[in-house]
Structures are given as structure tokens and as C-alpha cells.
N, C-alpha and C. Protein backbone atom coordinates (compact mmCIF):
# COMPACT_ATOMS: atom_id res chain seq x y z
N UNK A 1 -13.32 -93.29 71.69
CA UNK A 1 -12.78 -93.41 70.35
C UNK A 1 -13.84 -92.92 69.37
N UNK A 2 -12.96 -92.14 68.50
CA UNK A 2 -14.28 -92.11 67.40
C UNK A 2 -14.07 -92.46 66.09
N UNK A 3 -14.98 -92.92 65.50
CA UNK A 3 -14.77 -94.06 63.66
C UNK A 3 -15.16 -92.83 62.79
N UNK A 4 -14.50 -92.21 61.94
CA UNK A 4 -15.37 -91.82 60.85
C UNK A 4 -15.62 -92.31 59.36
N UNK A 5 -16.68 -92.49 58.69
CA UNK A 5 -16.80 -93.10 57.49
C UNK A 5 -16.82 -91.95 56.42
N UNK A 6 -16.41 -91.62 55.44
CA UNK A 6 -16.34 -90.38 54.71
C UNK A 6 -16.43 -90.80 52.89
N UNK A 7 -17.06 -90.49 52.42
CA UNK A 7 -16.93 -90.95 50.80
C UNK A 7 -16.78 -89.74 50.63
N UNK A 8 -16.23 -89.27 48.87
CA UNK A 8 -16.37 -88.08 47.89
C UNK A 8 -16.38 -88.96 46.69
N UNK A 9 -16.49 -88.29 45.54
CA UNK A 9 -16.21 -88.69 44.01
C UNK A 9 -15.33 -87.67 43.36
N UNK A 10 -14.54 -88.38 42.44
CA UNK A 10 -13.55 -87.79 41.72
C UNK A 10 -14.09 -88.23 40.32
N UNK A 11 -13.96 -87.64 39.24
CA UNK A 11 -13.83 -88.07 38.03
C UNK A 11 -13.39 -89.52 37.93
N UNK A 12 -14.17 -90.08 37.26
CA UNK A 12 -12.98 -91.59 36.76
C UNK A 12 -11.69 -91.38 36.52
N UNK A 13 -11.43 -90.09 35.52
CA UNK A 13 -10.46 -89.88 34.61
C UNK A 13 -9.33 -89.38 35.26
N UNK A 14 -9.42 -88.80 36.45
CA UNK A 14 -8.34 -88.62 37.52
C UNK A 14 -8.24 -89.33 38.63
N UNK A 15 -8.48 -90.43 38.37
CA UNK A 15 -8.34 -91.48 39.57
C UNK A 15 -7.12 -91.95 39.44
N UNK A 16 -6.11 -92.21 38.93
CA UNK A 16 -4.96 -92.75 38.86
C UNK A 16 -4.26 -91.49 38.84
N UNK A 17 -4.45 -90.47 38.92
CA UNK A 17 -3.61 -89.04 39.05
C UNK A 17 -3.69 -88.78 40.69
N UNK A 18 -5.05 -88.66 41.28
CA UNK A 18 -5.11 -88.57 42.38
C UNK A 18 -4.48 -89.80 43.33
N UNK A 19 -3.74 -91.21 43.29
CA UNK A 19 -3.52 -92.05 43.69
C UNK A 19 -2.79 -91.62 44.36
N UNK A 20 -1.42 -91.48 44.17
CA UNK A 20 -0.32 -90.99 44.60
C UNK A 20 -0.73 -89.57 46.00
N UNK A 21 -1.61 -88.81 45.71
CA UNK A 21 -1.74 -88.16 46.46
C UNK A 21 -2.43 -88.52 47.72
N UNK A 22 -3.51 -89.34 47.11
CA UNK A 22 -4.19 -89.68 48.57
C UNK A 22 -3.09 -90.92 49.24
N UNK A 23 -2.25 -91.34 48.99
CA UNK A 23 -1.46 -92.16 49.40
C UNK A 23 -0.43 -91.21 50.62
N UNK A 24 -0.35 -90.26 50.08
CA UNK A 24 0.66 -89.35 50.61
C UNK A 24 -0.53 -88.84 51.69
N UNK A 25 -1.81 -88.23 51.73
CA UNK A 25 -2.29 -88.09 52.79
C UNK A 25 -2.69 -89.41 54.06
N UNK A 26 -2.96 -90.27 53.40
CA UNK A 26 -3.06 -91.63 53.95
C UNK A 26 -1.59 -91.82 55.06
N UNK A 27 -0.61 -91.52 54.45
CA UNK A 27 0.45 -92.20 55.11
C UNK A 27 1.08 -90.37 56.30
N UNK A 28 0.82 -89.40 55.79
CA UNK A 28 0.94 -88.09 56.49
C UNK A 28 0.01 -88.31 58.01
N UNK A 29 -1.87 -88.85 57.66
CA UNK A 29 -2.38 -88.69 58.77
C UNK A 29 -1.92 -89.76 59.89
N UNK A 30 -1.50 -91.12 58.97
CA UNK A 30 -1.09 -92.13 60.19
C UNK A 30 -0.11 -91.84 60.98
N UNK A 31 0.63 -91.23 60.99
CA UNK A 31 1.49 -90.53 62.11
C UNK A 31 0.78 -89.07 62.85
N UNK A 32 0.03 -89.35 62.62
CA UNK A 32 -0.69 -87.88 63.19
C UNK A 32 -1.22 -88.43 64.61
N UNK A 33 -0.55 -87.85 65.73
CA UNK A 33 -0.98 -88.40 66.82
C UNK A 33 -2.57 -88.87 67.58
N UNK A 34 -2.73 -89.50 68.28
CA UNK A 34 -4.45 -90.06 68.05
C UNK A 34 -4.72 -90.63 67.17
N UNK A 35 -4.22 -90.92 65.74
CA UNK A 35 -4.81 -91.51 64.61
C UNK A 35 -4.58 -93.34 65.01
N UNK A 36 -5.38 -94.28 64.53
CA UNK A 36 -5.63 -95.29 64.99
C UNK A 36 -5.68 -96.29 63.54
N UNK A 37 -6.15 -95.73 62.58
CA UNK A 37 -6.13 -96.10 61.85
C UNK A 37 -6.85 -95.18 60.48
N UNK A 38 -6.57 -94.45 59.22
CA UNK A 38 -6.85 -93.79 58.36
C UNK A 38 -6.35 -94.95 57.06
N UNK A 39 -7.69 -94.87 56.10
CA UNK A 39 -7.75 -96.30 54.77
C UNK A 39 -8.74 -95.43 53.51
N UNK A 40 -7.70 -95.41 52.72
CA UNK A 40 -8.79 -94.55 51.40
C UNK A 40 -8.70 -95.85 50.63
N UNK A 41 -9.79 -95.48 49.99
CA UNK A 41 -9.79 -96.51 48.23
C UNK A 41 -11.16 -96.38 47.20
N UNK A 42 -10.74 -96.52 46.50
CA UNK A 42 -11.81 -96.71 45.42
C UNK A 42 -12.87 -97.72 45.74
N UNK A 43 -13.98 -97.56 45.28
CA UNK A 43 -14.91 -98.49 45.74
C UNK A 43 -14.54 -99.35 43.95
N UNK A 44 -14.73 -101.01 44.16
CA UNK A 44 -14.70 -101.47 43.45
C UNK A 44 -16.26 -101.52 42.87
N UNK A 45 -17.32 -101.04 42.41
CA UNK A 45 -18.35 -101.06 41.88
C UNK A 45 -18.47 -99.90 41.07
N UNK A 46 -17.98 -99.07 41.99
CA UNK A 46 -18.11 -97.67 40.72
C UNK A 46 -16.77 -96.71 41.17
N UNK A 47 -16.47 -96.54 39.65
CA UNK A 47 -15.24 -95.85 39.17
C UNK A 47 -15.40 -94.08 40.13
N UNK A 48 -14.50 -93.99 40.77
CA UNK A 48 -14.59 -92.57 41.12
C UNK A 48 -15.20 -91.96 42.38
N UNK A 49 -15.78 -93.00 43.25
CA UNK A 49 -16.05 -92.93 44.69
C UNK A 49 -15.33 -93.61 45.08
N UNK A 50 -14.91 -92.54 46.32
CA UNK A 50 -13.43 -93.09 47.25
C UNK A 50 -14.13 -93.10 48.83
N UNK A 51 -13.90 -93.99 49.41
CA UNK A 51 -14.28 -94.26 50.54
C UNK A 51 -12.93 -93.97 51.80
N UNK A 52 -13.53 -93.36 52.61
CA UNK A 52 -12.16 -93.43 53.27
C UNK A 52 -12.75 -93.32 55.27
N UNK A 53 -11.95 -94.45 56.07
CA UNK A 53 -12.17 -95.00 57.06
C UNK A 53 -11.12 -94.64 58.05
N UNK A 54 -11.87 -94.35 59.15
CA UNK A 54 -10.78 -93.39 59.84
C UNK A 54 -11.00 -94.06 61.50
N UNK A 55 -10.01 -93.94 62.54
CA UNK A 55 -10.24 -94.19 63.99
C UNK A 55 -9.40 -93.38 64.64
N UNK A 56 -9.92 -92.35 65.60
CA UNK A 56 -9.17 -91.36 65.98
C UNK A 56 -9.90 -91.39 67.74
N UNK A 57 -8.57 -90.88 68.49
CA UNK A 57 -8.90 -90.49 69.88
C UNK A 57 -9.84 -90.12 70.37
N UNK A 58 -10.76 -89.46 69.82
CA UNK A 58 -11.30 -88.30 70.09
C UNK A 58 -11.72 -87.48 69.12
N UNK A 59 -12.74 -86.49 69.43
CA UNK A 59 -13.31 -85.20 68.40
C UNK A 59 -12.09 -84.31 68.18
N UNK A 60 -11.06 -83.76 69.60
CA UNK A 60 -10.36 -82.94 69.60
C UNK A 60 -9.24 -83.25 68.81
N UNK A 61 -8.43 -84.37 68.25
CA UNK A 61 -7.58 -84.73 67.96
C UNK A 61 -8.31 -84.91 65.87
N UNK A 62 -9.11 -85.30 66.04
CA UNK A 62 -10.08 -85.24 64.28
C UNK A 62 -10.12 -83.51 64.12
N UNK A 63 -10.53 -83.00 65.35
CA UNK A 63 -10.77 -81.82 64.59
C UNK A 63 -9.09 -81.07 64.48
N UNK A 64 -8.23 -81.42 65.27
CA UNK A 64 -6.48 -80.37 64.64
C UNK A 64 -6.12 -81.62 63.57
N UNK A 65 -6.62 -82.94 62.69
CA UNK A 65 -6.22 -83.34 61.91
C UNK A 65 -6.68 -82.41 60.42
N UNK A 66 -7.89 -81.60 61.10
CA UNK A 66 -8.65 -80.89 59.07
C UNK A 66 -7.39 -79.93 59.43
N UNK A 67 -6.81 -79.19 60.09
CA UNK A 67 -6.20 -78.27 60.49
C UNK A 67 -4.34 -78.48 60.04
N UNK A 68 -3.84 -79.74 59.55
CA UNK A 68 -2.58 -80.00 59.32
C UNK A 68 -2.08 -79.62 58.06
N UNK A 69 -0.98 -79.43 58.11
CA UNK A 69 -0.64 -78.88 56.53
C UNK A 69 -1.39 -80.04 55.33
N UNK A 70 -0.95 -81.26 55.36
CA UNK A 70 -1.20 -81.98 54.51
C UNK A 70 -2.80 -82.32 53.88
N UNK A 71 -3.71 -81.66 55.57
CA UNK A 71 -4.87 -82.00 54.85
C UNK A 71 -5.85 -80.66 54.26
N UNK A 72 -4.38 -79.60 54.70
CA UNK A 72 -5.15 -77.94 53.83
C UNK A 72 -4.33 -78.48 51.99
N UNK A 73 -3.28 -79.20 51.63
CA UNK A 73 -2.93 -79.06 50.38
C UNK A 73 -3.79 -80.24 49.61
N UNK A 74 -4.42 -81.13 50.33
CA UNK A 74 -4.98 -82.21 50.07
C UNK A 74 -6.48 -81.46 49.46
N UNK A 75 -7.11 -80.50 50.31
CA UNK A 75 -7.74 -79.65 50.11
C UNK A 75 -7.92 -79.05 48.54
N UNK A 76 -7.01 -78.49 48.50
CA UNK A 76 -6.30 -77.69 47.14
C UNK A 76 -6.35 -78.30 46.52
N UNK A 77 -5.81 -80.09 46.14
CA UNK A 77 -5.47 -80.70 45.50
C UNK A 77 -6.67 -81.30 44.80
N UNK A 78 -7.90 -81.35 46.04
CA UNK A 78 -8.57 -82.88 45.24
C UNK A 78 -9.72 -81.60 44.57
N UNK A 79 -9.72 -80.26 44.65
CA UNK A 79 -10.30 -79.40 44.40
C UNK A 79 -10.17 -79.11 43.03
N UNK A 80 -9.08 -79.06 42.55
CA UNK A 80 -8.43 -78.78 41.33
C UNK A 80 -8.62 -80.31 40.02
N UNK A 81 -8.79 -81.55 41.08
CA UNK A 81 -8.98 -82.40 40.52
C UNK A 81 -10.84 -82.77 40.01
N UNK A 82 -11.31 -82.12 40.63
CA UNK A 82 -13.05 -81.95 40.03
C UNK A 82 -13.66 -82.92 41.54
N UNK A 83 -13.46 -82.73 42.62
CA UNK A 83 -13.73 -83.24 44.06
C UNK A 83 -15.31 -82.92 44.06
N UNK A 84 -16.15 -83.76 44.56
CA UNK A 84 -17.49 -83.42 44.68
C UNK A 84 -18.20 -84.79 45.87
N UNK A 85 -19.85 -84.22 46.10
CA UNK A 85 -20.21 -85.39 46.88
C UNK A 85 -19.65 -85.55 47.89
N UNK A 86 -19.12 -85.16 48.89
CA UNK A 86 -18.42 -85.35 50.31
C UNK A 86 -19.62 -85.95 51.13
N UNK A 87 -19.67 -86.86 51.92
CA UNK A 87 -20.52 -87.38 52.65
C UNK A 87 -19.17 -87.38 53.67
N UNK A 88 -19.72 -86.85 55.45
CA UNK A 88 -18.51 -87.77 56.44
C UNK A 88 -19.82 -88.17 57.55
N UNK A 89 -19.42 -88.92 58.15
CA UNK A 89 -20.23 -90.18 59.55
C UNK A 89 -19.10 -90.22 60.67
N UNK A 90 -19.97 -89.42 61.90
CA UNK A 90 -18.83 -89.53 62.51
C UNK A 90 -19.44 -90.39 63.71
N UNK A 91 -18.86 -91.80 64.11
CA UNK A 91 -19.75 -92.85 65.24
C UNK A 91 -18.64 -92.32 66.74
N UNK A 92 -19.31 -92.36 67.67
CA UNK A 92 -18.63 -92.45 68.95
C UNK A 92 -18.67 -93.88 69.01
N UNK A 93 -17.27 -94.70 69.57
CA UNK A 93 -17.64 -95.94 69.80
C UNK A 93 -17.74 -95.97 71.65
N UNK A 94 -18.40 -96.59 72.02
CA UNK A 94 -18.47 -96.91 73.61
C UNK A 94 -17.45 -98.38 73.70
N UNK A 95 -17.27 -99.19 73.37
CA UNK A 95 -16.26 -100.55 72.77
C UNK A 95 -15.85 -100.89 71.72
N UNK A 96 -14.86 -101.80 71.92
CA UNK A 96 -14.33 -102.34 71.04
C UNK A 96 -14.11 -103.95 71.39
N UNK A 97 -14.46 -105.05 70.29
CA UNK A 97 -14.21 -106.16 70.53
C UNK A 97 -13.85 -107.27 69.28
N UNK A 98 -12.67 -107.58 69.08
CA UNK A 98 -11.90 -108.38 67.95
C UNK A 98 -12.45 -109.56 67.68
N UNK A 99 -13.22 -109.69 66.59
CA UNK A 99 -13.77 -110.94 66.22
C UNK A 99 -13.13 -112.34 65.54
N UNK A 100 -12.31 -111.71 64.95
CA UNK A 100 -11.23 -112.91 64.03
C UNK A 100 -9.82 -112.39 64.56
């Protein structure tokens, strides 16, 4: 399995413009086969960094997710919106174990 951790920053001022969209990629990748779990959001400390948490099959299955329609217009989209700062972390996990 692999976790990825990914931040960018958006303007403050298009954060409630961009909502709707990352909602629509959010809910596009969770049906994307291998996907395990995909979670965007605003960090509550500062306006305009979006954090977004991902669990996927595999490298091979992350790498045909940059490759889907939704995440080439998502592309376009957060581009046009003043997108900057991309950080991604990609962990191999060897386990998994449910604490609560």
C-alpha cells in the first residue's frame, strides 16, 4: 500500500471558489480503482494551504490516477486559480494496524 501526504496553497481569496472543485476531484478519485482513501481540506491555522491525504494500491495505480481526466482538468483548474507550493510524500506502508 502506499499513503501519500501532499499540501499546495491557493490564495485565501479563492478558497471558497475552489471548494466545489476539489470536492468534485475528491469524490471522482474515490472511485478510481485502488484508491483506499483520498481527503482534501484546508488547514485550519492558515488560510489557503490545502492538505490532501491519499491511500492507494500501489505506485502503478497513483501513477494512471495523475493520468485521469479529472485530475488533467483539476490541473487546469487550480492553475488558473493562482496554485503554488506543491509539496507530495509518498510512504510505502509494510502494515497496517487499527488503533481505535
Amino acid at each position: 500500500m502506499i499513503a501519500v501526504h501532499a499540501s499546495f496553497r491557493l490564495p485565501p481569496e479563492v478558497v471558497d471558489t475552489a471548494r466545489p472543485l476539489m470536492r468534485a476531484v475528491v469524490e471522482a478519485t474515490l472511485a478510481e480503482p485502488g484508491c483506499h482513501a483520498y481527503v482534501m481540506g484546508e488547514d485550519v491555522a492558515e488560510r489557503g494551504l490545502i492538505h490532501v491525504t491519499e491511500l492507494w494500491d500501489s505506485r502503478d495505480v497513483l501513477a494512471a490516477h495523475f493520468e485521469t481526466p479529472h485530475m488533467r482538468l483539476w490541473n487546469e483548474q487550480r492553475t488558473e486559480l493562482g496554485f503554488s507550493d506543491r509539496r507530495v510524500t509518498v510512504h510505502e506502508i509494510a502494515g497496517t494496524e487499527v488503533l481505535a
